[in-house]
N, C-alpha and C. Protein backbone atom coordinates (compact mmCIF):
# COMPACT_ATOMS: atom_id res chain seq x y z
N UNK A 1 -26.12 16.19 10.00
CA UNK A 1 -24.80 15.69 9.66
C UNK A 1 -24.70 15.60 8.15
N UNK A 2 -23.32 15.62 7.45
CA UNK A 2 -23.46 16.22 6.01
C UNK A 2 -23.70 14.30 5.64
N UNK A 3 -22.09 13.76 6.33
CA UNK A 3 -22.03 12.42 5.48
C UNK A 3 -23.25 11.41 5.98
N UNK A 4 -22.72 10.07 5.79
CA UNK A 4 -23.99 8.95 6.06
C UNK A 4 -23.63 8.56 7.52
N UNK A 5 -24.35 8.25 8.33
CA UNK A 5 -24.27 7.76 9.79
C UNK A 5 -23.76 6.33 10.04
N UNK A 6 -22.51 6.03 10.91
CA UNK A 6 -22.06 5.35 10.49
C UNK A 6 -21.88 4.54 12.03
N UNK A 7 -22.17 3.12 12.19
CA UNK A 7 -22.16 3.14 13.63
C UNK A 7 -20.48 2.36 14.18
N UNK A 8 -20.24 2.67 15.66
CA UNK A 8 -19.11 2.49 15.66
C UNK A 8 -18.17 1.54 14.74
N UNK A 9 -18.62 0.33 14.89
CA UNK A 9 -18.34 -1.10 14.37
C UNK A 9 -18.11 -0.74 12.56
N UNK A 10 -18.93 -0.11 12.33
CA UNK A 10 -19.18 -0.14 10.78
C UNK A 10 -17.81 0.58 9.89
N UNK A 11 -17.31 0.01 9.03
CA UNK A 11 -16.02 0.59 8.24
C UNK A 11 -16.42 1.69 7.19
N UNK A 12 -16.23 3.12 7.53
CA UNK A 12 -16.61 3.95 7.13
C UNK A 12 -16.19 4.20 5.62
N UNK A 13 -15.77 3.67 5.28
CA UNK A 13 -15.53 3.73 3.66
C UNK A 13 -16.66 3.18 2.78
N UNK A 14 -16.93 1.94 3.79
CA UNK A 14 -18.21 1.47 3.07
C UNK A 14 -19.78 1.58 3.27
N UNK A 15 -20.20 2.70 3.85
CA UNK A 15 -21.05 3.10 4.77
C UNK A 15 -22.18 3.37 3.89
N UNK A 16 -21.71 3.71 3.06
CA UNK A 16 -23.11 4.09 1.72
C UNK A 16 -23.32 2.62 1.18
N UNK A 17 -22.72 1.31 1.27
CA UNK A 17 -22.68 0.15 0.16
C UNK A 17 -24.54 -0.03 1.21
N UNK A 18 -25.03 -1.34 0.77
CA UNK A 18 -26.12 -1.80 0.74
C UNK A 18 -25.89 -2.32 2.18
N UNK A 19 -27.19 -2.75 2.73
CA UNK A 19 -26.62 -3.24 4.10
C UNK A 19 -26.57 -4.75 4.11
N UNK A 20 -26.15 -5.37 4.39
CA UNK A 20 -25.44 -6.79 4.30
C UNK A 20 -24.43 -7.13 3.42
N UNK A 21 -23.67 -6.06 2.19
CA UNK A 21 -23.40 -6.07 1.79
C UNK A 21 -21.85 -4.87 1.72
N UNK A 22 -20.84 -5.46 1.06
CA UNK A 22 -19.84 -4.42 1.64
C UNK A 22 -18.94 -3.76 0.30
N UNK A 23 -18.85 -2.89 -0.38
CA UNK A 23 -17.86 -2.35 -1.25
C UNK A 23 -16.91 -2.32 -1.17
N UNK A 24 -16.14 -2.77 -2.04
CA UNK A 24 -14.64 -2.97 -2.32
C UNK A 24 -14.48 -1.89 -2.60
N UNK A 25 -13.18 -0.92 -2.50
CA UNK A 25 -12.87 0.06 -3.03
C UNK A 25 -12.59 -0.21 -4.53
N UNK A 26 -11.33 -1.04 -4.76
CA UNK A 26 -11.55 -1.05 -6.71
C UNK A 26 -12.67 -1.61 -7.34
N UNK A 27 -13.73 -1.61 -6.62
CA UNK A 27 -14.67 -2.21 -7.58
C UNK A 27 -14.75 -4.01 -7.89
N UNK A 28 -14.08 -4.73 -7.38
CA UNK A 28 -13.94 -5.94 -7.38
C UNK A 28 -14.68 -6.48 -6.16
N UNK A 29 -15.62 -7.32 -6.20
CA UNK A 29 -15.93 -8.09 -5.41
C UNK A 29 -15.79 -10.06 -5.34
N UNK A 30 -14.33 -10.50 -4.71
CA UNK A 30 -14.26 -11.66 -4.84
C UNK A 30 -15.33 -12.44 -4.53
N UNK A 31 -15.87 -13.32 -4.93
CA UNK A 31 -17.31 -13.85 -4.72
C UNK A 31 -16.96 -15.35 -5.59
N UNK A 32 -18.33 -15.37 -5.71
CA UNK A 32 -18.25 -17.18 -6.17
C UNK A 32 -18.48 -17.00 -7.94
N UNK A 33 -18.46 -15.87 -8.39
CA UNK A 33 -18.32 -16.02 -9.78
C UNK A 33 -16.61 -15.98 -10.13
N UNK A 34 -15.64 -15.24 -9.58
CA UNK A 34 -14.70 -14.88 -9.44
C UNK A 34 -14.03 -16.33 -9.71
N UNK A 35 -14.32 -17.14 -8.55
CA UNK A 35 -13.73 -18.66 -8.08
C UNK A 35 -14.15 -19.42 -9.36
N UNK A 36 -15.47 -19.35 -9.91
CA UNK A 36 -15.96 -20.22 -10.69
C UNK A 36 -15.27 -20.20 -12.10
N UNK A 37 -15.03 -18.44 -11.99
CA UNK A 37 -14.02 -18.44 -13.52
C UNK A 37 -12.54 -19.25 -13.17
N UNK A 38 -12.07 -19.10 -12.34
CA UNK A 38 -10.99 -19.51 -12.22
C UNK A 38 -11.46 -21.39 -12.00
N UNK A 39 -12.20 -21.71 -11.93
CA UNK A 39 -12.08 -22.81 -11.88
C UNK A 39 -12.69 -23.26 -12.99
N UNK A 40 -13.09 -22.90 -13.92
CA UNK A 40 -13.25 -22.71 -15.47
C UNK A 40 -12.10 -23.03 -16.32
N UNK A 41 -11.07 -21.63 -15.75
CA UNK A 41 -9.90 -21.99 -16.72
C UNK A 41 -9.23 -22.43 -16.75
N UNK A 42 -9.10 -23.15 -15.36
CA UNK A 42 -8.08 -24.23 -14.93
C UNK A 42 -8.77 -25.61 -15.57
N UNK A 43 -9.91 -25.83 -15.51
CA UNK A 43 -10.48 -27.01 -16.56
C UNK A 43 -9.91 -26.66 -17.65
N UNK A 44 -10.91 -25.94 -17.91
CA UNK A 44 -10.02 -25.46 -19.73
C UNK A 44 -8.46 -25.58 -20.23
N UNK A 45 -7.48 -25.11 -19.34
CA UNK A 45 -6.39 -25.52 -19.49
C UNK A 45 -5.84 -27.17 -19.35
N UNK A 46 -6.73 -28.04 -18.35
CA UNK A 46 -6.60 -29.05 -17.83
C UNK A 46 -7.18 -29.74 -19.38
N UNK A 47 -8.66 -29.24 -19.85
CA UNK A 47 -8.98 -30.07 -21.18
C UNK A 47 -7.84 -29.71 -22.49
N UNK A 48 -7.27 -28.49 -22.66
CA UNK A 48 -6.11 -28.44 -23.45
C UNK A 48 -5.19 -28.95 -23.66
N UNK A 49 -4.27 -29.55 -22.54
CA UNK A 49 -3.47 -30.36 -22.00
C UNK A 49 -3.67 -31.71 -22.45
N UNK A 50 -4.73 -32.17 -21.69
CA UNK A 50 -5.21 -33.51 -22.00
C UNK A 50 -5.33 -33.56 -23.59
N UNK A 51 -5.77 -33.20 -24.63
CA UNK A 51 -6.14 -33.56 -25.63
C UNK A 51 -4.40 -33.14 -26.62
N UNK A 52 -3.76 -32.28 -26.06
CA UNK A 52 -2.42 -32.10 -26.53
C UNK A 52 -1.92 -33.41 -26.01
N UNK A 53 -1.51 -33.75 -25.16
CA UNK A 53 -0.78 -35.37 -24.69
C UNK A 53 -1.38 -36.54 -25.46
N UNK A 54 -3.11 -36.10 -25.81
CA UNK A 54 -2.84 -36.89 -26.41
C UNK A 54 -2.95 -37.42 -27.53
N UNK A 55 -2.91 -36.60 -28.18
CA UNK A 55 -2.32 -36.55 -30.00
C UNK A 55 -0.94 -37.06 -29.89
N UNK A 56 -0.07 -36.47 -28.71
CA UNK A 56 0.99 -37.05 -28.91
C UNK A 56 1.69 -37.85 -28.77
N UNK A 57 0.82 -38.83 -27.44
CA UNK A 57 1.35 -39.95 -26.87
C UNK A 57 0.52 -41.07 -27.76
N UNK A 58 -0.52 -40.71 -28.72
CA UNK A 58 -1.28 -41.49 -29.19
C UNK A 58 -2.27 -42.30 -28.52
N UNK A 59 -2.88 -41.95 -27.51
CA UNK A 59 -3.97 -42.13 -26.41
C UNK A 59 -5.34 -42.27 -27.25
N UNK A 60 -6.14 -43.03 -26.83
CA UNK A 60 -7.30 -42.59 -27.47
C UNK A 60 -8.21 -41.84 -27.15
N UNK A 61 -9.07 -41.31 -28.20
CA UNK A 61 -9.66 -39.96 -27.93
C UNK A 61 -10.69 -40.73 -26.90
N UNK A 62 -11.83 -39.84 -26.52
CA UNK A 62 -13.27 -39.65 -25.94
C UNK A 62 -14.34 -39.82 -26.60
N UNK A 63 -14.57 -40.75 -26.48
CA UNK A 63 -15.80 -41.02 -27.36
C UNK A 63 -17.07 -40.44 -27.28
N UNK A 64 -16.92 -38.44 -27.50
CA UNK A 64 -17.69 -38.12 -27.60
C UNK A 64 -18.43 -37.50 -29.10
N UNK A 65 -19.71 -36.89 -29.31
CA UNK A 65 -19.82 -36.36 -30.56
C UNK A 65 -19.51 -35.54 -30.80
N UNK A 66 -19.13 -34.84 -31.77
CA UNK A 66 -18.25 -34.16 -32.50
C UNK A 66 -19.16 -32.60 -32.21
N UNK A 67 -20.31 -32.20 -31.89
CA UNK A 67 -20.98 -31.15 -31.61
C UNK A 67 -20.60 -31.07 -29.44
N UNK A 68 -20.82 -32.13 -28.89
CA UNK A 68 -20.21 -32.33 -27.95
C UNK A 68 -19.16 -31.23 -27.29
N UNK A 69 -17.90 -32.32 -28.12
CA UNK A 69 -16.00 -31.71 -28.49
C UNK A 69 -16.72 -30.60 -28.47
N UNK A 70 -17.53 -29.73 -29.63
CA UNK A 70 -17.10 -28.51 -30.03
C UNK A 70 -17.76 -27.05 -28.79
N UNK A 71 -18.72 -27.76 -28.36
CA UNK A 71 -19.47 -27.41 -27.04
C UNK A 71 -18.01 -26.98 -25.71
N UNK A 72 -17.06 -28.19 -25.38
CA UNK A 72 -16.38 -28.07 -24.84
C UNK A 72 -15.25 -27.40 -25.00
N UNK A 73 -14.85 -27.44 -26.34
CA UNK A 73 -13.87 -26.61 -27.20
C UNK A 73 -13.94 -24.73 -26.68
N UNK A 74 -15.17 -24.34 -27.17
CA UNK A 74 -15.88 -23.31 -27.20
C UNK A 74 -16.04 -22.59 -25.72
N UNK A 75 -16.64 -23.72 -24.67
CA UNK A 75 -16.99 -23.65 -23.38
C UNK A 75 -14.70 -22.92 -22.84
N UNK A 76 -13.84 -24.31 -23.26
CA UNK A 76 -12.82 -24.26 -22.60
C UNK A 76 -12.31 -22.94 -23.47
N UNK A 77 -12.35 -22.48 -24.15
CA UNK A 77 -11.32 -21.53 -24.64
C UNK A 77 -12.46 -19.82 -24.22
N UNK A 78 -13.41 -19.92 -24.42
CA UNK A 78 -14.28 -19.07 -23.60
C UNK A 78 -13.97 -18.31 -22.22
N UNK A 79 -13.40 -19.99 -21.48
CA UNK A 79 -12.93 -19.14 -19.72
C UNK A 79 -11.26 -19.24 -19.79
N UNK A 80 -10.58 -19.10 -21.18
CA UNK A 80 -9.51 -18.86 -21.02
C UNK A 80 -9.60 -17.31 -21.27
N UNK A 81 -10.28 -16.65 -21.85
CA UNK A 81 -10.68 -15.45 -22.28
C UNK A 81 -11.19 -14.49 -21.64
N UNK A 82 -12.24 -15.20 -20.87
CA UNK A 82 -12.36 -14.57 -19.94
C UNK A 82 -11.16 -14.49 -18.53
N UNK A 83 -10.89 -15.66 -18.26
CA UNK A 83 -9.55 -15.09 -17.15
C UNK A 83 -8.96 -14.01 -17.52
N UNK A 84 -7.98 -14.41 -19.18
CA UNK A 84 -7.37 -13.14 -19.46
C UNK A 84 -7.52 -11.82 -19.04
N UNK A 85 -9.52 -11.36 -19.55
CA UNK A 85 -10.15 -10.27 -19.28
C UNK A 85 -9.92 -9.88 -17.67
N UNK A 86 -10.12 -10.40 -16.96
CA UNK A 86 -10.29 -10.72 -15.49
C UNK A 86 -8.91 -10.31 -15.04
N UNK A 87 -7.60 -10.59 -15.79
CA UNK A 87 -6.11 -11.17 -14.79
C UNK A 87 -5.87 -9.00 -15.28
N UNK A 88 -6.08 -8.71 -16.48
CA UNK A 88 -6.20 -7.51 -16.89
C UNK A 88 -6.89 -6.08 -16.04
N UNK A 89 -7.95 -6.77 -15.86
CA UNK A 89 -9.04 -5.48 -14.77
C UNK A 89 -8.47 -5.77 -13.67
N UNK A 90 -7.74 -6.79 -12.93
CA UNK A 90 -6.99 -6.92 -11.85
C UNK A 90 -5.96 -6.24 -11.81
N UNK A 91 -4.84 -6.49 -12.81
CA UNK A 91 -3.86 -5.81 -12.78
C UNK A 91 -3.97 -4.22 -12.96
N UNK A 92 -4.86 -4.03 -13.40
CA UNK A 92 -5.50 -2.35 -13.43
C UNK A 92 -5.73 -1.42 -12.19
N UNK A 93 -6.49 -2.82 -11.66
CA UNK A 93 -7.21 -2.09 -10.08
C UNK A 93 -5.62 -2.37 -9.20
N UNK A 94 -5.00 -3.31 -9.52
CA UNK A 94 -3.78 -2.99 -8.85
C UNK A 94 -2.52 -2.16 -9.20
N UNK A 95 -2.63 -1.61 -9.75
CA UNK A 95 -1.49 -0.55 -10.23
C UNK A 95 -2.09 0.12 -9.60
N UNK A 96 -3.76 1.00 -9.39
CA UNK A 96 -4.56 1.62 -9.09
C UNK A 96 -3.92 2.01 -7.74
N UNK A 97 -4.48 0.91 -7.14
CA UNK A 97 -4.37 0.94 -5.67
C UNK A 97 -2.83 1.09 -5.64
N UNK A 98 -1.79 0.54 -6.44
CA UNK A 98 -0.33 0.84 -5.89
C UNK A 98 -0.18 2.23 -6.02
N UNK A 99 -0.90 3.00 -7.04
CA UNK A 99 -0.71 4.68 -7.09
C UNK A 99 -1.21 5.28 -6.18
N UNK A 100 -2.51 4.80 -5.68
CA UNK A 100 -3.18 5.50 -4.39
C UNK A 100 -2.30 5.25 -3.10
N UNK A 101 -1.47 4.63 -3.04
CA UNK A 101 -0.63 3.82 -1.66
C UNK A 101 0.73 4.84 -1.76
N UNK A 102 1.40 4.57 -3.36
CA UNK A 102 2.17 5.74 -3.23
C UNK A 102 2.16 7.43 -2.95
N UNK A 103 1.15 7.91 -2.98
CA UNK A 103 0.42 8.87 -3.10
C UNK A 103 0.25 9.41 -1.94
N UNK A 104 -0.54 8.52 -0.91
CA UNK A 104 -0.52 8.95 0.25
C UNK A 104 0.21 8.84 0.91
N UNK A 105 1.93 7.86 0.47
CA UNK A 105 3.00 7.95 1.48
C UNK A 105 3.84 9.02 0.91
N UNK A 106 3.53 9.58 -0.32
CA UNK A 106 3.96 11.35 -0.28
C UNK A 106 3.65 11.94 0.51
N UNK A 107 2.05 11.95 0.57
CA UNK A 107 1.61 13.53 0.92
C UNK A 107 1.69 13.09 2.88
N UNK A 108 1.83 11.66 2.94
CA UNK A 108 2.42 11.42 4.29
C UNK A 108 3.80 12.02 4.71
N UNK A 109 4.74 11.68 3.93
CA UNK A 109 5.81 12.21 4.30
C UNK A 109 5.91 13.85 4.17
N UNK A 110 5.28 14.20 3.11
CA UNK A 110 4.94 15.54 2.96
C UNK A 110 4.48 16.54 4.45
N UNK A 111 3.39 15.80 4.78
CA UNK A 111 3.56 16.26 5.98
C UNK A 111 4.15 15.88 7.77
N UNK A 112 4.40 15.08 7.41
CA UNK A 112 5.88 14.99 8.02
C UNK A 112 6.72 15.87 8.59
N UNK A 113 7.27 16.11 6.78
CA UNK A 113 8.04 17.50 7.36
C UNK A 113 7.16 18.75 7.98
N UNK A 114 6.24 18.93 7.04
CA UNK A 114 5.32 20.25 7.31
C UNK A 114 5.30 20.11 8.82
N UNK A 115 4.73 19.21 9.73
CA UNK A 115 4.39 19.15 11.06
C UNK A 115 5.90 19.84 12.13
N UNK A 116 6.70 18.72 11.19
CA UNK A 116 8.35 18.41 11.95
C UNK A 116 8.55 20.49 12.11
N UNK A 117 8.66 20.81 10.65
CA UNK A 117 8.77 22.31 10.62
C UNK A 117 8.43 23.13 11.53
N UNK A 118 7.06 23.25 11.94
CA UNK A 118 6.19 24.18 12.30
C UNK A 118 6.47 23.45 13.61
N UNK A 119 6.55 22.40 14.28
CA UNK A 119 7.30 22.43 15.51
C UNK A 119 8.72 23.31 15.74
N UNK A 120 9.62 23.29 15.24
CA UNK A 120 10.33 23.60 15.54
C UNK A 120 10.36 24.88 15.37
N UNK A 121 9.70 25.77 14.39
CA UNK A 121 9.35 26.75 14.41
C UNK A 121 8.50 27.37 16.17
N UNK A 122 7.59 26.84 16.30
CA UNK A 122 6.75 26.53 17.74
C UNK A 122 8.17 27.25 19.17
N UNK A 123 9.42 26.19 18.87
CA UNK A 123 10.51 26.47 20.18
C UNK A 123 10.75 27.50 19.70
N UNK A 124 11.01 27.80 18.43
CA UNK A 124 11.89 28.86 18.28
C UNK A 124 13.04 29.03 17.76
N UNK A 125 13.70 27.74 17.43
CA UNK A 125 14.87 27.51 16.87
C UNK A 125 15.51 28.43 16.03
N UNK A 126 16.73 28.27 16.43
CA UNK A 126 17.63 29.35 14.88
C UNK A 126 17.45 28.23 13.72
N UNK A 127 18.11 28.92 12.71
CA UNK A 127 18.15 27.88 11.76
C UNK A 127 19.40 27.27 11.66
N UNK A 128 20.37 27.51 12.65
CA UNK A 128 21.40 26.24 13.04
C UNK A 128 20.81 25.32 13.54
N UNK A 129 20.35 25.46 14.83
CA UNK A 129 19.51 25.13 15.43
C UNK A 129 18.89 23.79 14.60
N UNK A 130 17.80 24.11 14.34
CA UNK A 130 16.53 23.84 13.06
C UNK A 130 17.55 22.94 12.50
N UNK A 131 18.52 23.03 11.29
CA UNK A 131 19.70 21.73 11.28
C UNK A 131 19.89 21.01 11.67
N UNK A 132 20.27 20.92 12.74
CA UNK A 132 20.96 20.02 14.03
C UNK A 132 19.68 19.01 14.45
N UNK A 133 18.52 19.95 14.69
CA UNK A 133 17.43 18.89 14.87
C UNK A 133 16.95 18.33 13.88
N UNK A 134 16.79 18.76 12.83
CA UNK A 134 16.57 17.36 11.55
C UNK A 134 17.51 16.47 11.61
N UNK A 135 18.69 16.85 11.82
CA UNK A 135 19.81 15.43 11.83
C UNK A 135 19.77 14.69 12.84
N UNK A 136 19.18 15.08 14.29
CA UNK A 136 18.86 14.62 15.24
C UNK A 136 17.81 13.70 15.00
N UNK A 137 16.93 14.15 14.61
CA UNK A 137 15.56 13.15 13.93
C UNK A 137 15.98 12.11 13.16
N UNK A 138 17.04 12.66 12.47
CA UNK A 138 17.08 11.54 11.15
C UNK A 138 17.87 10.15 12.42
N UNK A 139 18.24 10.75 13.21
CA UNK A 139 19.08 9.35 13.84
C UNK A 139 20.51 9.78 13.55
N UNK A 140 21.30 10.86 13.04
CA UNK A 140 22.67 11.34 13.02
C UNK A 140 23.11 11.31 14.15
N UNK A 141 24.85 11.30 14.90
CA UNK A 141 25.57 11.06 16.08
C UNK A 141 25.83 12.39 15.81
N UNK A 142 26.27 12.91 16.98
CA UNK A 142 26.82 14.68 16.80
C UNK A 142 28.36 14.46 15.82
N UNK A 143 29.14 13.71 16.32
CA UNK A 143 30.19 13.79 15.20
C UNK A 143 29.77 13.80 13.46
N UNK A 144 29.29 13.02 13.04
CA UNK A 144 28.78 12.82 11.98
C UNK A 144 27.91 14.34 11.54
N UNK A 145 26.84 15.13 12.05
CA UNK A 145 26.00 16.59 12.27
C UNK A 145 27.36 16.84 12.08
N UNK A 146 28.22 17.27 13.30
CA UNK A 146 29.44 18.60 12.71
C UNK A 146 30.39 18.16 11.41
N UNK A 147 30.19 16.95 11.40
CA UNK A 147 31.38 16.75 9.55
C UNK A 147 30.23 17.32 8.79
N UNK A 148 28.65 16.63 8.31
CA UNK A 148 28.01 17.80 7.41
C UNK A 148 28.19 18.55 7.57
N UNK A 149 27.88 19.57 8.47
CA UNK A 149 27.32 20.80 8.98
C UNK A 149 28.99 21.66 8.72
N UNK A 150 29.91 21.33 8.82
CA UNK A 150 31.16 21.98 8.95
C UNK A 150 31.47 22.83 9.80
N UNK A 151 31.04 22.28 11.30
CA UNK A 151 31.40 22.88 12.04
C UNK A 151 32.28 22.06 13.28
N UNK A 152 32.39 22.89 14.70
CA UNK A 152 32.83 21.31 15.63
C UNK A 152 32.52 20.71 16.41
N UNK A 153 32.39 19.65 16.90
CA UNK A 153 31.67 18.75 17.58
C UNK A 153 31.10 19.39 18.63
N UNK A 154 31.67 20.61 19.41
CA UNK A 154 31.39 20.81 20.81
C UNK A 154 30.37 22.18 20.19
N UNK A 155 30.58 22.60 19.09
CA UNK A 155 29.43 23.81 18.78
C UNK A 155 27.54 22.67 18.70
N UNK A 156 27.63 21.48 17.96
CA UNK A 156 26.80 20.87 17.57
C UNK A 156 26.16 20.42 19.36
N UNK A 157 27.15 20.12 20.08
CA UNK A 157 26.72 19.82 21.43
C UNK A 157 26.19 20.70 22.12
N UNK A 158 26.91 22.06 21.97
CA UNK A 158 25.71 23.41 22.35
C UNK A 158 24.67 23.76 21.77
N UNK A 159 24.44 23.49 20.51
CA UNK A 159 23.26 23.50 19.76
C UNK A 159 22.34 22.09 20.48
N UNK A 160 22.21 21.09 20.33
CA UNK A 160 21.92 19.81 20.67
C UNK A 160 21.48 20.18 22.31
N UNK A 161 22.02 20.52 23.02
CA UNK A 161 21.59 21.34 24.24
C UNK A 161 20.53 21.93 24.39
N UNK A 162 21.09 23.41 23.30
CA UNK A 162 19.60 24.32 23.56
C UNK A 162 18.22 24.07 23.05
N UNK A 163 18.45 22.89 22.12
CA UNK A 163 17.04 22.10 21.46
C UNK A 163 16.44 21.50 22.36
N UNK A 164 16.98 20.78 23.10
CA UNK A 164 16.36 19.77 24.37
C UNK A 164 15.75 21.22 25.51
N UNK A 165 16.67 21.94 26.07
CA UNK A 165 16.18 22.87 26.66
C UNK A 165 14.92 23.81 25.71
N UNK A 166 15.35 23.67 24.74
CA UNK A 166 13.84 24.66 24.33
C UNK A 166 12.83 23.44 24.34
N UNK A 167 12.54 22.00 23.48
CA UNK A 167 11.73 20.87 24.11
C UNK A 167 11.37 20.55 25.27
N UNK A 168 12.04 21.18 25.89
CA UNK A 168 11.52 20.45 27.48
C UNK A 168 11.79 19.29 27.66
N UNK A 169 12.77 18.72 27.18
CA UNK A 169 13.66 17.26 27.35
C UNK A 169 14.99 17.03 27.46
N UNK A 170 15.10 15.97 28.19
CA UNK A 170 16.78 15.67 28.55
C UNK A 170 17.47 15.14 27.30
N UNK A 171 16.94 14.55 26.03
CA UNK A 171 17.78 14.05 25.05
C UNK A 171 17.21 13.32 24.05
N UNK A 172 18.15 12.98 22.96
CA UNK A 172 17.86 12.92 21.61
C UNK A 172 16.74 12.12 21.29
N UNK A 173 16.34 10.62 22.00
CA UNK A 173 14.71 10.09 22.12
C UNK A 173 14.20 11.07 22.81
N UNK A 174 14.10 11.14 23.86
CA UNK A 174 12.66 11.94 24.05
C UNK A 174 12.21 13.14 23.39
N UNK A 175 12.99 13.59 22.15
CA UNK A 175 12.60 14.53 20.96
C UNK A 175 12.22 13.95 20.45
N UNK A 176 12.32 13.30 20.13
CA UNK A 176 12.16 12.29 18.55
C UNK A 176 10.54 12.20 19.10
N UNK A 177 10.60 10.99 20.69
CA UNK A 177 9.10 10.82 21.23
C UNK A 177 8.30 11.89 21.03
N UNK A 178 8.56 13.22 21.49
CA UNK A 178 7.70 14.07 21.48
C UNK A 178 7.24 14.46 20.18
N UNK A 179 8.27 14.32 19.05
CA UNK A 179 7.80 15.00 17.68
C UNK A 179 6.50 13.63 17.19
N UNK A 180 6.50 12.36 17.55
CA UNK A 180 6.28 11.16 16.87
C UNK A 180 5.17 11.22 17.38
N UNK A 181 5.12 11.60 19.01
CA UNK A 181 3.19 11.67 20.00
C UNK A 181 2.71 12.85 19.16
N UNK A 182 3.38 14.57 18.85
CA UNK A 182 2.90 15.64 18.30
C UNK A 182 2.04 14.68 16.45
N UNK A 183 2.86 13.80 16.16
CA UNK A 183 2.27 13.70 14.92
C UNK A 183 1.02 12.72 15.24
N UNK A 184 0.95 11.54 15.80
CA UNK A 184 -0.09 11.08 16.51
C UNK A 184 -1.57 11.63 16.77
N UNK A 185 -1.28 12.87 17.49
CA UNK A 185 -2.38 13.10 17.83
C UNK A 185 -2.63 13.94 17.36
């Protein structure tokens, strides 16, 4: 076998990661360092706060030493910096993933049609025909097909006919069903 062996249960994307262990696709693994920064900078913001109120409410300070303060100073503005870094490689891996999501609902719809096509190619359709059943798909009423199409209602109904008769179906769902099971499987 070319790829890695993968047993039913197991999520094949991550089949190469370590075993007890599972890969994220962007490279992010939420974990307890993740949490710890964030609960870093929420102190840090929480010690910013506090010492802004109270210069201004005139509170008294903390009676700590001044190497202390600067320990905490250093410590709190440190995991504001790092979040930043962090909120950044996030927003990265998520644009990421929003391009990979758009991407494949192209080349999804992409083939879509390709499939939709080459079915109807399959009956045999004219390319009136072939018309009529994309508008059929799309969910169009035959009145609505003959105002595009510029033709008249009762030509679109003989067309709409010989589609079901070339499908092997009585009507406009059970095309649709059959094109939707053809993409399925």
């Amino acid at each position: 076998m070319d790829g890695p062996e993968t047993t039913p249960t197991q999520d094949p994307r991550t089949a190469d990661a370590a075993p007890g262990r599972r890969r994220r696709l962007d490279g992010l693994r939420p974990g307890g360092a993740l949490w710890l920064l964030v609960a870093l900078q929420g102190l840090a913001g929480a010690y910013f706060l506090w010492t802004i109120l109270a210069s201004l409410l005139g509170l008294p300070d903390l009676p700590l030493r001044w190497q202390v303060r600067e320990m905490i100073d250093l410590a709190a503005t440190l995991g504001l910096i790092l979040g930043a870094a962090l909120s950044v490689r996030l927003a990265i891996a998520a644009g990421r993933a929003r391009d990979r999501a758009n991407k494949a609902r192209r080349l999804t719809a992409g083939a879509f049609t390709e499939v939709v096509g080459d079915y109807f190619a399959e009956l045999g359709l004219t390319e009136a025909e072939r018309d009529v059943a994309w508008y059929i798909v799309k969910g169009f009423p035959q009145a609505e097909i003959a105002r595009l199409r510029g033709t008249a209602e009762g030509t679109v109904r003989v067309q709409s006919t010989a589609i079901y008769r070339k499908a092997g179906v009585s009507g406009k769902s059970q095309l649709v069903s059959l094109i939707v099971e053809d993409l399925l499987l």
